[in-house]
N, C-alpha and C. Protein backbone atom coordinates (compact mmCIF):
# COMPACT_ATOMS: atom_id res chain seq x y z
N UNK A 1 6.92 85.40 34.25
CA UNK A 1 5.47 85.43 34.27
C UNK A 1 4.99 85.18 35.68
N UNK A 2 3.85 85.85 36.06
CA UNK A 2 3.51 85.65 37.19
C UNK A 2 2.37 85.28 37.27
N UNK A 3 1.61 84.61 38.63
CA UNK A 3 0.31 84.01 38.69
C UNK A 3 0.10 83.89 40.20
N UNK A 4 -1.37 85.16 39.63
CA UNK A 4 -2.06 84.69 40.77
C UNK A 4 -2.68 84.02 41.41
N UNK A 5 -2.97 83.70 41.99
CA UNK A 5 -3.64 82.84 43.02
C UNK A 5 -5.03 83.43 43.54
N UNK A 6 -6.24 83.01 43.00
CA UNK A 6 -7.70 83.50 44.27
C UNK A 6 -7.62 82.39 45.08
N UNK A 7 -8.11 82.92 46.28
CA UNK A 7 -8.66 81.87 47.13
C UNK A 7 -9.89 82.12 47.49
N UNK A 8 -10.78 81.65 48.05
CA UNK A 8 -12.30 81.86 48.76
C UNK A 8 -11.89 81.04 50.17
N UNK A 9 -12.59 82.53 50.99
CA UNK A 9 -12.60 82.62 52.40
C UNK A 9 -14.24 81.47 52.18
N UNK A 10 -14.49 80.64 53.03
CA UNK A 10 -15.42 79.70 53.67
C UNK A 10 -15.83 80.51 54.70
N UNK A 11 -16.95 80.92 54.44
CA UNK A 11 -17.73 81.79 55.22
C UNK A 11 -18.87 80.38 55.95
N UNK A 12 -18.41 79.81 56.77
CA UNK A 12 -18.81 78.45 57.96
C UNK A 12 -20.35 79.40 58.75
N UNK A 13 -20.80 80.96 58.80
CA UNK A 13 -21.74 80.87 59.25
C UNK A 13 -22.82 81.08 58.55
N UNK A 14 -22.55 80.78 57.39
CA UNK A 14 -23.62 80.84 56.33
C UNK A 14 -24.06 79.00 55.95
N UNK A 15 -23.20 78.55 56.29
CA UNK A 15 -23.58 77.20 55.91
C UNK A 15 -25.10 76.70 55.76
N UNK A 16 -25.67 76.03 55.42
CA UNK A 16 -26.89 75.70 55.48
C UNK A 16 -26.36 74.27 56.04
N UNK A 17 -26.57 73.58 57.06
CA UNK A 17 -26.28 72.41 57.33
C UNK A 17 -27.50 71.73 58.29
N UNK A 18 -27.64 70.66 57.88
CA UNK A 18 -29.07 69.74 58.24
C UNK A 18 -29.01 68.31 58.46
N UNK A 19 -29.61 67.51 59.31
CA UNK A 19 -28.60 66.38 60.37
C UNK A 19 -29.96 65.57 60.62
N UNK A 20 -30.36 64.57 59.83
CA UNK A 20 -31.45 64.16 59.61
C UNK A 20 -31.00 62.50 60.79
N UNK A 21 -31.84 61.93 61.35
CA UNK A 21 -31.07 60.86 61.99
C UNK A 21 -32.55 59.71 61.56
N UNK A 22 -32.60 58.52 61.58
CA UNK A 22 -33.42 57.25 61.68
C UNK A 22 -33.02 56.50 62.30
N UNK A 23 -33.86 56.80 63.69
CA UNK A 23 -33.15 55.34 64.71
C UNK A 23 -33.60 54.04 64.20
N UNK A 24 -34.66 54.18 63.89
CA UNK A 24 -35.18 52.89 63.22
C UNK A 24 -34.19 51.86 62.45
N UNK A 25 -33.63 52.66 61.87
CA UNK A 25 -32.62 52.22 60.75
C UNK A 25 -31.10 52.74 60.94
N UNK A 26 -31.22 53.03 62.26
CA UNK A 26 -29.72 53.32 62.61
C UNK A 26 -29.17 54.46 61.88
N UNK A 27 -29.53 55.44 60.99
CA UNK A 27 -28.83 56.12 59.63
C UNK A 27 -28.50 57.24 60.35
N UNK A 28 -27.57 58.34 59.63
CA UNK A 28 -27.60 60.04 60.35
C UNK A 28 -27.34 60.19 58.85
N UNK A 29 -27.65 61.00 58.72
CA UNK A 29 -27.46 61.44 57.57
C UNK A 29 -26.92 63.35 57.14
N UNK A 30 -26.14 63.37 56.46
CA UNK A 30 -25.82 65.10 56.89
C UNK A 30 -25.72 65.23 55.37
N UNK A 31 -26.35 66.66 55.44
CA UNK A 31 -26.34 67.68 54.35
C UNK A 31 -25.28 69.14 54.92
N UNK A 32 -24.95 69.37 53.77
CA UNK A 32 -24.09 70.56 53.49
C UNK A 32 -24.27 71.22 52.27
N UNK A 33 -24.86 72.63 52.14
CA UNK A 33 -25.23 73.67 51.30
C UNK A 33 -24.17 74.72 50.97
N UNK A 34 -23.65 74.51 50.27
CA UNK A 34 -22.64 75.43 50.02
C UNK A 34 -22.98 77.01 49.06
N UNK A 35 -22.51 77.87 48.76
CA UNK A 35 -23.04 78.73 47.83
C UNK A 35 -22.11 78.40 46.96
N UNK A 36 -22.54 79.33 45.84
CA UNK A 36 -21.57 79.40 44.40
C UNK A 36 -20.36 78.71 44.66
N UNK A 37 -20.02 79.88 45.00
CA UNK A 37 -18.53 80.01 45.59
C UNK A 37 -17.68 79.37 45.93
N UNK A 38 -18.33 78.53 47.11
CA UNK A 38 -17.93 77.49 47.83
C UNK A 38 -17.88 76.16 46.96
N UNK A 39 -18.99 76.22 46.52
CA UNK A 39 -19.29 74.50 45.58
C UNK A 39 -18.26 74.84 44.40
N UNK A 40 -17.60 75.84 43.83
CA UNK A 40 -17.35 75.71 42.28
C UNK A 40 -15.76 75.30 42.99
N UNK A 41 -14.99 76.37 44.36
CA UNK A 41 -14.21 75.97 45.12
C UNK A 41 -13.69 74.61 45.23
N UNK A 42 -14.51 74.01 45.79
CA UNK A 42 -14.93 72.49 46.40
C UNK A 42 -14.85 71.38 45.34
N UNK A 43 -15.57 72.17 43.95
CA UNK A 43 -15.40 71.13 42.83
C UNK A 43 -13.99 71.26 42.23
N UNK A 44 -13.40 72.46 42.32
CA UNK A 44 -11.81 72.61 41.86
C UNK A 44 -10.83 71.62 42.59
N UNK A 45 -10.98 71.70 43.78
CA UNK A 45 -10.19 70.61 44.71
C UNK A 45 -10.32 69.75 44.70
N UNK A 46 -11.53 69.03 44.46
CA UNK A 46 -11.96 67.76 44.59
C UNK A 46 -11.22 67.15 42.92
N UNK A 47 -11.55 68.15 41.89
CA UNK A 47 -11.21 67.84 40.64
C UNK A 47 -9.10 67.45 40.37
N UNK A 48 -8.38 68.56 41.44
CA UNK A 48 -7.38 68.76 41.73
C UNK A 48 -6.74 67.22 42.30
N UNK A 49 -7.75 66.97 43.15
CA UNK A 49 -6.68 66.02 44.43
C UNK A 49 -6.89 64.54 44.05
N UNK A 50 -8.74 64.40 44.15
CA UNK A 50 -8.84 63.02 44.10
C UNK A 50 -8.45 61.85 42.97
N UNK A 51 -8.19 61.09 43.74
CA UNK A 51 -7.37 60.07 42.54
C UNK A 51 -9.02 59.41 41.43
N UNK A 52 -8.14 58.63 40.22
CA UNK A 52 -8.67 58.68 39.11
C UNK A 52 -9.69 57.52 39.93
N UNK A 53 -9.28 56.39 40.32
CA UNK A 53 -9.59 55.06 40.97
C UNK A 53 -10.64 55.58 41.82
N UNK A 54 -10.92 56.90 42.61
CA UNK A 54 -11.22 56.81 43.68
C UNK A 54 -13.05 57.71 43.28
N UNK A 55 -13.78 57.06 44.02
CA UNK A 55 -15.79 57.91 43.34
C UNK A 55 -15.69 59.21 44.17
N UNK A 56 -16.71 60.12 44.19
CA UNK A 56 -16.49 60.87 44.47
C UNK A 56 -17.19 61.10 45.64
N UNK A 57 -18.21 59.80 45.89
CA UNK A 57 -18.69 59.29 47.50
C UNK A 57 -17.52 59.07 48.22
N UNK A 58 -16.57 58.27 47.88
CA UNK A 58 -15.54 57.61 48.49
C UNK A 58 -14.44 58.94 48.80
N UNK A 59 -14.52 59.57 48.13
CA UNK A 59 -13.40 60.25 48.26
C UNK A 59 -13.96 61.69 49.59
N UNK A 60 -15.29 61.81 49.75
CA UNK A 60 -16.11 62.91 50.38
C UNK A 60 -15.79 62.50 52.15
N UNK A 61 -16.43 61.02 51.82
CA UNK A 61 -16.18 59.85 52.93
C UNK A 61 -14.38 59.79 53.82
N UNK A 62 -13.62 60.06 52.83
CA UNK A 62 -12.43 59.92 53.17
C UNK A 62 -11.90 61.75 54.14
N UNK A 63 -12.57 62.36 52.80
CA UNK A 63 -12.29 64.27 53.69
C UNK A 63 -12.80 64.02 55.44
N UNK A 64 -14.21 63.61 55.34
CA UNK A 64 -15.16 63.81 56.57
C UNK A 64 -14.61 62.71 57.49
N UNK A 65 -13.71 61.69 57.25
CA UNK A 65 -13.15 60.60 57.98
C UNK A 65 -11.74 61.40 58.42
N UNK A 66 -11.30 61.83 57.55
CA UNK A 66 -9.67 62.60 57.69
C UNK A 66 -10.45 63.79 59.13
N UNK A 67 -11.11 64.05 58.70
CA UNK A 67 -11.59 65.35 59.72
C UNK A 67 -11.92 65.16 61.14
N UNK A 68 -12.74 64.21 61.45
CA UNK A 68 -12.90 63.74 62.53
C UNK A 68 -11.84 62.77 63.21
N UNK A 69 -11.06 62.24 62.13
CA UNK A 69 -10.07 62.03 63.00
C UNK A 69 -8.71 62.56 63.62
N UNK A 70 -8.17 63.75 62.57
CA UNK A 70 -7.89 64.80 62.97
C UNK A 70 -8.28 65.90 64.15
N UNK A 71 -9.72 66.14 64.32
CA UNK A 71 -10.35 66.50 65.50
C UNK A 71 -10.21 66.11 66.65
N UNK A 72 -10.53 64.33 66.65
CA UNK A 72 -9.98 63.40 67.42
C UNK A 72 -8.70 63.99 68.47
N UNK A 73 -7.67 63.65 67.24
CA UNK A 73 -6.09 63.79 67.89
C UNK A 73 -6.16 65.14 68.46
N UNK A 74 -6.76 66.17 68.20
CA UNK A 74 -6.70 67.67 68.84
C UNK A 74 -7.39 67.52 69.82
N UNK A 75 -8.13 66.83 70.50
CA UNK A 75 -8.60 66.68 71.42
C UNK A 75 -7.88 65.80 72.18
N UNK A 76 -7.07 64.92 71.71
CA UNK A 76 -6.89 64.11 72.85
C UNK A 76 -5.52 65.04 73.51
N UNK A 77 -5.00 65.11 72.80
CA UNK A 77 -3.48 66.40 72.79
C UNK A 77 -3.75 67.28 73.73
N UNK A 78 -5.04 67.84 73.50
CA UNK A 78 -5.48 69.00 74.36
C UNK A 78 -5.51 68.30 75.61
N UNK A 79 -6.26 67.17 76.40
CA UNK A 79 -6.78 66.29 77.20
C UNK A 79 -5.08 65.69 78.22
N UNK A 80 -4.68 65.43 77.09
CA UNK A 80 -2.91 65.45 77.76
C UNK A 80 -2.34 65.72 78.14
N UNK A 81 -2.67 67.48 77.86
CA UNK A 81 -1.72 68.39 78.13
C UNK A 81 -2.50 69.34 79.32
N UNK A 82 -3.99 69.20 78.97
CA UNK A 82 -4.32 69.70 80.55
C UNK A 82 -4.32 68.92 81.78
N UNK A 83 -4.05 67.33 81.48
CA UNK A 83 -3.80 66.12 82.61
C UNK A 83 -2.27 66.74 83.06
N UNK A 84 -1.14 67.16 82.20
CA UNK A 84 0.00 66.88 82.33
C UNK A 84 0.15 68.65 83.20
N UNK A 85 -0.64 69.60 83.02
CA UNK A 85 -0.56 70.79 83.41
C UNK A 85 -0.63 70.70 84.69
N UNK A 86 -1.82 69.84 85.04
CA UNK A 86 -2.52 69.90 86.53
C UNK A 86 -1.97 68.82 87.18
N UNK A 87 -1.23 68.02 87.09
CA UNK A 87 -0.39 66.71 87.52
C UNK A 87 -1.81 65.70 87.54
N UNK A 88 -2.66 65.62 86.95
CA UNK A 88 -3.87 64.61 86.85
C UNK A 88 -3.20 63.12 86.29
N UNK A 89 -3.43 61.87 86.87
CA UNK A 89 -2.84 60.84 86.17
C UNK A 89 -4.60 60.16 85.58
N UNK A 90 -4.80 60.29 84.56
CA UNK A 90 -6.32 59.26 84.33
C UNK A 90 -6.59 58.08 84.98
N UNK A 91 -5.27 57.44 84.71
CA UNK A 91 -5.26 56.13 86.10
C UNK A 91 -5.63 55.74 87.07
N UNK A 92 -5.24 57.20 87.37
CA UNK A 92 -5.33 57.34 89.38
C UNK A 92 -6.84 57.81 88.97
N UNK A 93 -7.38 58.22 88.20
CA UNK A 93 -8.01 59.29 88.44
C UNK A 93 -9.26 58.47 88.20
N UNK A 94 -9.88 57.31 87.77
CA UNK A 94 -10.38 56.51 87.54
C UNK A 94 -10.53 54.99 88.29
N UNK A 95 -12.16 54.72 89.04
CA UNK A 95 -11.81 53.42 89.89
C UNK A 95 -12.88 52.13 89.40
N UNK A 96 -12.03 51.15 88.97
CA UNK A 96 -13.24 50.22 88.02
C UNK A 96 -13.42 48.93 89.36
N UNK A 97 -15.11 49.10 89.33
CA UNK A 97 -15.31 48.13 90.46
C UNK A 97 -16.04 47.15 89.80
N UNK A 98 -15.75 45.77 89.77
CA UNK A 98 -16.45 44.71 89.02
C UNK A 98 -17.07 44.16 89.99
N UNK A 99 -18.48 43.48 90.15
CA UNK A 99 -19.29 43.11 90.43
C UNK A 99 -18.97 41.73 90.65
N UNK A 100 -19.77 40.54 91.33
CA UNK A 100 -19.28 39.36 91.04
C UNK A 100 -20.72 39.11 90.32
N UNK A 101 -20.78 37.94 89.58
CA UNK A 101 -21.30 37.56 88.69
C UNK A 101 -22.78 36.80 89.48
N UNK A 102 -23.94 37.38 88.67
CA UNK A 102 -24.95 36.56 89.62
C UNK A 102 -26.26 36.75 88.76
N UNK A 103 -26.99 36.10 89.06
CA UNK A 103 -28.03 35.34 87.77
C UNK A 103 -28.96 36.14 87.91
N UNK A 104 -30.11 36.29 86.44
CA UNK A 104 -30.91 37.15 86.51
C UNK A 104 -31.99 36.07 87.09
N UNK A 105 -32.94 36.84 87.57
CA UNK A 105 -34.67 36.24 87.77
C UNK A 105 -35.39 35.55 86.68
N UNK A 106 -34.84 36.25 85.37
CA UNK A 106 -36.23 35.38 84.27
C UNK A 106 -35.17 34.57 83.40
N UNK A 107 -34.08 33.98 83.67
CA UNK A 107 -33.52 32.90 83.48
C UNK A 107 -32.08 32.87 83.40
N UNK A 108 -31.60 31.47 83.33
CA UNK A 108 -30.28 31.34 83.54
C UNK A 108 -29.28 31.67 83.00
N UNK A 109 -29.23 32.47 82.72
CA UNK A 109 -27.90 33.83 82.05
C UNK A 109 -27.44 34.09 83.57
N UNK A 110 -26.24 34.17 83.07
CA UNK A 110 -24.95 35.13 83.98
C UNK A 110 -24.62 36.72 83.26
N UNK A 111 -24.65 37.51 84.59
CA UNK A 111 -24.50 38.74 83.88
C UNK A 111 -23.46 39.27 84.88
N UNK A 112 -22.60 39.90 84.26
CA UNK A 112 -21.28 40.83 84.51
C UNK A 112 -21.15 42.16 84.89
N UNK A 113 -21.71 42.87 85.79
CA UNK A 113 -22.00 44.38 86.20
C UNK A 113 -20.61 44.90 86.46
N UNK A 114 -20.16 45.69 85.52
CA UNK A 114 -18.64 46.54 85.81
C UNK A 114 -19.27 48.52 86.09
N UNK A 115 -18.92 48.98 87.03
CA UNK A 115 -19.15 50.18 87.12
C UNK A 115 -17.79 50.84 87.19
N UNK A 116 -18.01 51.94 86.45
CA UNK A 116 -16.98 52.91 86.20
C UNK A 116 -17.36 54.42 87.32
N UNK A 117 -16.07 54.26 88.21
CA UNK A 117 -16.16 55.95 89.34
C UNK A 117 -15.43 57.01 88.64
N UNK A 118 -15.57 57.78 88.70
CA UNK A 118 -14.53 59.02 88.48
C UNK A 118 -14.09 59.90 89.06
């Protein structure tokens, strides 16, 4: 017996995506619009993977955490490997000058000025 397999292509320039922020309240908040397709997709996998224990906030939280930190590591990899291409050391390549410590005008606090060169 045999079985096929559909998949759905994620068509990413159709997205409807919307990035609401409240500085007030520190929040960002993101929306994602999926079509049919995508959402019935999305609910198959989600229905597929996530554990019984786990909500389905928590588990959304965990994709979008896996992702950016995945992104993360592709970036830094990339960042490595163009340091390591060009003989760049970040080390060298970076000069931290600390300040000595000296008091403000509107009262007796000590403050610490570190500037970063590049």
């Amino acid at each position: 017996m045999t079985t096929t397999q559909d998949s759905i292509k994620l068509d990413f320039d159709s997205w409807n995506i919307k990035i609401t922020e409240n500085d007030r309240r520190n929040v960002l908040k993101l929306y994602v619009k999926l079509n049919k397709e995508e959402s019935m997709a999305f609910k198959n996998f989600m229905s597929t993977v996530k554990p019984d224990n786990v909500t389905e906030n928590q588990f959304i939280k965990a994709i979008f955490s896996l992702g950016v930190e995945s992104m993360e590591g592709q970036l830094i990899r990339a960042v490595e490997e163009q340091m390591a291409t060009s003989g760049v050391d970040l080390g060298e390549s970076v000069e931290i000058v600390e300040d000595s410590e000296e008091e403000t005008e509107d009262s007796n606090e000590t403050t610490e000025d570190t500037e970063v060169k590049v």
